[in-house]
C-alpha atoms as a PDB file:
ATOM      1  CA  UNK A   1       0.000   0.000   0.000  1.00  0.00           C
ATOM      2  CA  UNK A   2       0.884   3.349  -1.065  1.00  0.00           C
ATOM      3  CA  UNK A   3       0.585   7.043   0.582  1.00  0.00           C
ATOM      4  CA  UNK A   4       1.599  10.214  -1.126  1.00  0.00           C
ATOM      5  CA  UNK A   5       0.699  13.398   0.462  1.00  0.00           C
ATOM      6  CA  UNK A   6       2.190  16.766   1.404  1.00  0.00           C
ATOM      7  CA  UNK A   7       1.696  18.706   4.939  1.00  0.00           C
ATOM      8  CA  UNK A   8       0.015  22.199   4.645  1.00  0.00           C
ATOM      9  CA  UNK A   9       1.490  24.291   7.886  1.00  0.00           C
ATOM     10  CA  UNK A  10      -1.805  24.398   8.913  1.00  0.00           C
ATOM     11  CA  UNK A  11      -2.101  20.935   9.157  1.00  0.00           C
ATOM     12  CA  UNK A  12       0.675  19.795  10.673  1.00  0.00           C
ATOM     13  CA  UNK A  13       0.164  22.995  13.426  1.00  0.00           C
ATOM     14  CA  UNK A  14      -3.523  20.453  14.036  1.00  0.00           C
ATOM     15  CA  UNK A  15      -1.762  17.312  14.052  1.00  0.00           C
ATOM     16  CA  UNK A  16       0.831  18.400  16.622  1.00  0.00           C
ATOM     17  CA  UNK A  17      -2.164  19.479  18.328  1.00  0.00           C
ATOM     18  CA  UNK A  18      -4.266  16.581  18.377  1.00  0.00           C
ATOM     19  CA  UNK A  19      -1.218  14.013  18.814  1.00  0.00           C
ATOM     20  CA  UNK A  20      -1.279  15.279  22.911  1.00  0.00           C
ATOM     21  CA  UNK A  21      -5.020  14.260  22.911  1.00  0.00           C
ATOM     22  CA  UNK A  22      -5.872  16.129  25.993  1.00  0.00           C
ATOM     23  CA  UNK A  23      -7.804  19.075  25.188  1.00  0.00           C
ATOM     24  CA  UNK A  24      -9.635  18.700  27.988  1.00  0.00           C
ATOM     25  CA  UNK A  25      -7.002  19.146  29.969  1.00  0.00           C
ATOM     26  CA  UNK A  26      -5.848  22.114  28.281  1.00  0.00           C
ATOM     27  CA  UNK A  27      -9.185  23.907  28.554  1.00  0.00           C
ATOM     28  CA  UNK A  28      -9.486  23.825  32.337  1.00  0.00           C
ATOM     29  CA  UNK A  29      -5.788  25.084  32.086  1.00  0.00           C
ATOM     30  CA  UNK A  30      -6.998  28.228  30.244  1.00  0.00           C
ATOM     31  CA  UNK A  31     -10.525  28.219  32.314  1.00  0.00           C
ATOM     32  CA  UNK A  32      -8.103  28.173  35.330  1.00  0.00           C
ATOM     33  CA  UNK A  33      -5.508  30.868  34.030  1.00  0.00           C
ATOM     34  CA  UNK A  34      -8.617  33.427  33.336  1.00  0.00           C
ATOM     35  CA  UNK A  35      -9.806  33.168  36.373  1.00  0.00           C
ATOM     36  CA  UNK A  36      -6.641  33.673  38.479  1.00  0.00           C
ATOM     37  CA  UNK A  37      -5.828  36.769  35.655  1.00  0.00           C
ATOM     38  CA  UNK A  38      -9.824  38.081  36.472  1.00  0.00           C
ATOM     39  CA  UNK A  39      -9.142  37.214  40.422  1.00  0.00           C
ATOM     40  CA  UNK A  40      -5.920  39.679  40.055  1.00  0.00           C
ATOM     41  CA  UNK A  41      -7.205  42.427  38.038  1.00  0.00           C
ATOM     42  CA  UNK A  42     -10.635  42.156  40.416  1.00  0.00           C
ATOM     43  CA  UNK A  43      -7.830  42.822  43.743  1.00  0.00           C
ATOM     44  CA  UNK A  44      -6.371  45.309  41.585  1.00  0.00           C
ATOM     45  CA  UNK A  45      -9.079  46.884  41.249  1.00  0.00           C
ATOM     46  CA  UNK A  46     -10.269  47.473  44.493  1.00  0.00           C
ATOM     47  CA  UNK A  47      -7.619  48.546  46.085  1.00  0.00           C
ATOM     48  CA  UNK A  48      -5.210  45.989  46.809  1.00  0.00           C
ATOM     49  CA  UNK A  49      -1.326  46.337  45.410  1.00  0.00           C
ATOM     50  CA  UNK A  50       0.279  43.765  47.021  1.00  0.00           C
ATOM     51  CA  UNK A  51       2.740  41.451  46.085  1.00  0.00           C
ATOM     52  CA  UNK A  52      -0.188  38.515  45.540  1.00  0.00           C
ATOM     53  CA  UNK A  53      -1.909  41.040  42.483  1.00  0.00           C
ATOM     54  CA  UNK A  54       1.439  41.177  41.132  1.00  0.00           C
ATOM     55  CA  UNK A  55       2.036  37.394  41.249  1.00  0.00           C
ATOM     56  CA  UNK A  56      -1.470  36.134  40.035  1.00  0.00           C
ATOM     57  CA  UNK A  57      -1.435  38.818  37.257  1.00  0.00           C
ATOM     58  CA  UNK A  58       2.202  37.865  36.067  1.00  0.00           C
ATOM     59  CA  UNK A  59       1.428  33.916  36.487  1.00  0.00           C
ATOM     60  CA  UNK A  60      -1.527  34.147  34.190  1.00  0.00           C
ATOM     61  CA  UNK A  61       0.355  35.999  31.615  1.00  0.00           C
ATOM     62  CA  UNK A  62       3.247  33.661  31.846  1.00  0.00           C
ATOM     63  CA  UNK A  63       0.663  30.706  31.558  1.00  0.00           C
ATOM     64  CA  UNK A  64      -1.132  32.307  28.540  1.00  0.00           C
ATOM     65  CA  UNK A  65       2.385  32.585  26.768  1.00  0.00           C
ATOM     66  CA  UNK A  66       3.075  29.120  27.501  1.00  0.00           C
ATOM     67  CA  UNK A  67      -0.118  27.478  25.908  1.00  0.00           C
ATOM     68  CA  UNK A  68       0.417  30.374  23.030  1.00  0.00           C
ATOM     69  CA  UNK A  69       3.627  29.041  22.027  1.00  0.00           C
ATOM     70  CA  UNK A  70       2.650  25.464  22.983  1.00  0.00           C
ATOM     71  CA  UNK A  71      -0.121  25.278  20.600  1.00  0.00           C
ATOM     72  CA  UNK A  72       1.397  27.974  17.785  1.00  0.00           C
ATOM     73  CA  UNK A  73       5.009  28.965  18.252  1.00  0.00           C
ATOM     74  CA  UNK A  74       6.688  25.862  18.965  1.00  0.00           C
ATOM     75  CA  UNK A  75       4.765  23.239  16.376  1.00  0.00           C
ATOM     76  CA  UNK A  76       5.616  26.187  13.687  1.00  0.00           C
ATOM     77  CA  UNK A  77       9.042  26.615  14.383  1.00  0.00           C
ATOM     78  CA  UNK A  78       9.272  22.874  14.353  1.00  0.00           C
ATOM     79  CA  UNK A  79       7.478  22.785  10.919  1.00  0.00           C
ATOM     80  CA  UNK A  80      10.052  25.900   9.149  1.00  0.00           C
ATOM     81  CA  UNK A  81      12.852  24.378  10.543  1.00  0.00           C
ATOM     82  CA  UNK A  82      12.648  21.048   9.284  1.00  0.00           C
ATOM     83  CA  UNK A  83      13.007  20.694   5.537  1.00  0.00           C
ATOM     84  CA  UNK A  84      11.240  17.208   5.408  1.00  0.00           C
ATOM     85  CA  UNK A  85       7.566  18.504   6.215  1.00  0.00           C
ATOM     86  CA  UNK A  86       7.724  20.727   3.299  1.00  0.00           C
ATOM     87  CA  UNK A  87       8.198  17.829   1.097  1.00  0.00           C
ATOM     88  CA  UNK A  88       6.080  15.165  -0.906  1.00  0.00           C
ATOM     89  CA  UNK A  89       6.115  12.532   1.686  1.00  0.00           C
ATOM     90  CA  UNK A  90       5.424   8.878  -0.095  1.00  0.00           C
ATOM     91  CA  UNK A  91       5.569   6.171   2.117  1.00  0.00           C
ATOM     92  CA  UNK A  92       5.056   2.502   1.093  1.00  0.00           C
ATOM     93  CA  UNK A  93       3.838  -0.017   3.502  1.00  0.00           C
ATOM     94  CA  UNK A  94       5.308  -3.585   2.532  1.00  0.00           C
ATOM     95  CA  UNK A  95       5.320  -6.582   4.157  1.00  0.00           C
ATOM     96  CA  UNK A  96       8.458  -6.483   6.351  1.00  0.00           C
ATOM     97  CA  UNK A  97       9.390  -2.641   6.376  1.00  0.00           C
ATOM     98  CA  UNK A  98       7.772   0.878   5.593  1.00  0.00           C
ATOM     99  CA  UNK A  99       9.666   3.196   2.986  1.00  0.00           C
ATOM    100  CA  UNK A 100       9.783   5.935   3.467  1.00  0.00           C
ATOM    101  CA  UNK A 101      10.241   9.132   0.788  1.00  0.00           C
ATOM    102  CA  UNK A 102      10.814  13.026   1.280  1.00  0.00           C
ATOM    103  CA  UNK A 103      12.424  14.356  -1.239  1.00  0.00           C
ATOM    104  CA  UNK A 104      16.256  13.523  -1.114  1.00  0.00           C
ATOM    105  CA  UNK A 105      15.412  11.840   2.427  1.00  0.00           C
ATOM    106  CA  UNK A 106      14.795   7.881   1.567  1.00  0.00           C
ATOM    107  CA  UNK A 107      14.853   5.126   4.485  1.00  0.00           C
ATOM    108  CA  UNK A 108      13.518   1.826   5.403  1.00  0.00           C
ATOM    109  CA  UNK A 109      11.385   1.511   8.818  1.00  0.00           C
ATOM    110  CA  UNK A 110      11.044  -1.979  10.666  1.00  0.00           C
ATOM    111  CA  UNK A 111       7.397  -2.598  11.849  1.00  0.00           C
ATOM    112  CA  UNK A 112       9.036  -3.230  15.156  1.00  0.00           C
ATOM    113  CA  UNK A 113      10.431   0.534  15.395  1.00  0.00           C
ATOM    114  CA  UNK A 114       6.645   1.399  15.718  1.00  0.00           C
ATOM    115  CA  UNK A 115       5.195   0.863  19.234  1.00  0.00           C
ATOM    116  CA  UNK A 116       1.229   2.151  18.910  1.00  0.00           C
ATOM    117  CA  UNK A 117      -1.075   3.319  16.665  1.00  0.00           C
ATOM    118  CA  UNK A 118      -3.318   6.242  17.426  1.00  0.00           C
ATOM    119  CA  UNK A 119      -5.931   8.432  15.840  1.00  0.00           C
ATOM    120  CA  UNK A 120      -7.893  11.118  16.087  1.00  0.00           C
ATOM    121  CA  UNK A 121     -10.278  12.998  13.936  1.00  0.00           C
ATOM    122  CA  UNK A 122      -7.798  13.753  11.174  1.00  0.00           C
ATOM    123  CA  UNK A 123      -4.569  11.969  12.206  1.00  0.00           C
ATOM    124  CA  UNK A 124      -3.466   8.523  12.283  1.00  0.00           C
ATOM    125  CA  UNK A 125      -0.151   8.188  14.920  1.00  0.00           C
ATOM    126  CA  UNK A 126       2.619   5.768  14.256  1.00  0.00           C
ATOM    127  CA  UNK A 127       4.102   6.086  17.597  1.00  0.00           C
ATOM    128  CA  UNK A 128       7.737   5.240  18.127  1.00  0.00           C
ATOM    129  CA  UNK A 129       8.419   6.991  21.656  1.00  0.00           C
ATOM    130  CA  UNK A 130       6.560   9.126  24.101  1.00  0.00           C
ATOM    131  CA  UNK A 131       7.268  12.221  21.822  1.00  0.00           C
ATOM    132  CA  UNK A 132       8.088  11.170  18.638  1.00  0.00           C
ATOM    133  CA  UNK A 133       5.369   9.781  16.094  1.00  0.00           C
ATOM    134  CA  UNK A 134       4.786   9.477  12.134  1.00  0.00           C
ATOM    135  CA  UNK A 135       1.202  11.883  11.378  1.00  0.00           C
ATOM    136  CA  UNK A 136      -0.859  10.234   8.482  1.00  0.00           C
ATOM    137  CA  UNK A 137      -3.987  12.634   7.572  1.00  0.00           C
ATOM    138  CA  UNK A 138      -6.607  10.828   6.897  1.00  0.00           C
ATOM    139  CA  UNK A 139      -7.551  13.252   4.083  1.00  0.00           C
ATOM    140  CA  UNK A 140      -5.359  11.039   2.106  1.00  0.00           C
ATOM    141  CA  UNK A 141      -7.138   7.903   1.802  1.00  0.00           C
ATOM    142  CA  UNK A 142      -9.866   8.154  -1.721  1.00  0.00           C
ATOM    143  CA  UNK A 143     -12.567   5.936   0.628  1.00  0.00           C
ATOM    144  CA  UNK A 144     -13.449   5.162   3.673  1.00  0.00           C
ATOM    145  CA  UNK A 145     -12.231   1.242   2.905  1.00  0.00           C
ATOM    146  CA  UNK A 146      -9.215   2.256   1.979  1.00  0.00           C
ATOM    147  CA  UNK A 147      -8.850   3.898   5.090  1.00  0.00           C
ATOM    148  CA  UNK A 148      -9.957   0.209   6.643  1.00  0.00           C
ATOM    149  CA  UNK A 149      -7.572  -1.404   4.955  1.00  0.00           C
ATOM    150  CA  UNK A 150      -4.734   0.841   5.699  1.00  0.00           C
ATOM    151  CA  UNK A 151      -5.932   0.399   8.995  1.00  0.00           C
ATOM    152  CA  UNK A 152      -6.055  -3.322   9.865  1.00  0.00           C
ATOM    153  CA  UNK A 153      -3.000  -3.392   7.937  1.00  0.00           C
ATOM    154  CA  UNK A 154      -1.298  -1.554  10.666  1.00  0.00           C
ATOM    155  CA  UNK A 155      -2.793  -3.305  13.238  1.00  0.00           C
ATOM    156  CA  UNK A 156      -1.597  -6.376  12.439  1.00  0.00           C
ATOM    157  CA  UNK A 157       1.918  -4.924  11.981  1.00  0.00           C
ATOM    158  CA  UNK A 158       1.669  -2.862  15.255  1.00  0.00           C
ATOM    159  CA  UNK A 159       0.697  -4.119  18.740  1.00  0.00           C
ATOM    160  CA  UNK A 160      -0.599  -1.878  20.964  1.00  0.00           C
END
């Protein structure tokens, strides 16, 4: 089985995104963040200009920045930097090995280099470490079979 495709920035920025699958977790971060900011600017407010305004005002703007560039800055930088995203990507998935193809970057993968697979709504995750994964989007595959295919191929290449 064949895949040929090309990351948009865009994209990749969403499948960075989705790949930490907790944006629950994220949204009580920011939930959290306003409301110590709001708590701050509320003592501020009336009256008080001690050293806990200062701190909750500066740790919500220090949190804000962190989820900014967590979310934007840092998949971005990771996507200019690194020549291989902006390349037709073809990967070939054979029996004993995936090849893989981007631009003058050729190599061979073992099956056994991959230790999950996980998906979201637009991804599919070839995970090799805690951080480090292969991102399929699933706008790729013509039909939804081939997509099943593709699929239980993996599976029975990858144990989760």
């Amino acid at each position: 089985m064949k895949l040929n495709f090309k990351y948009s920035e865009r994209e990749f920025i969403r499948g960075m995104n989705q790949s930490n699958g907790d944006s629950k977790r994220l949204l009580v971060d920011f939930i959290i963040t306003l409301a110590l900011l709001g708590f701050g600017i509320y003592l501020y407010v009336n009256g008080s200009n001690g050293l806990l305004v200062a701190f909750l005002i500066v740790i919500s703007i220090v949190s804000m920045f962190i989820m900014f560039a967590r979310l934007i800055i840092v998949p971005r930088v990771i996507f200019r930097k690194e020549p291989k995203y902006k390349e037709e990507y073809e990967l070939e998935f054979l029996e004993e090995e995936i090849r893989f193809t981007a631009g003058a970057l050729k190599s061979s993968i073992p099956w056994s280099f991959y230790k999950k697979i996980k998906e979201t709504k637009e991804f599919i995750y070839l995970v090799y470490s805690k951080r480090g994964f292969a991102i399929i989007p699933k706008r790729v595959f013509d039909t939804p079979e081939g997509m099943k295919n593709f699929l239980s191929l993996i599976s029975s290449k990858i144990k989760n």
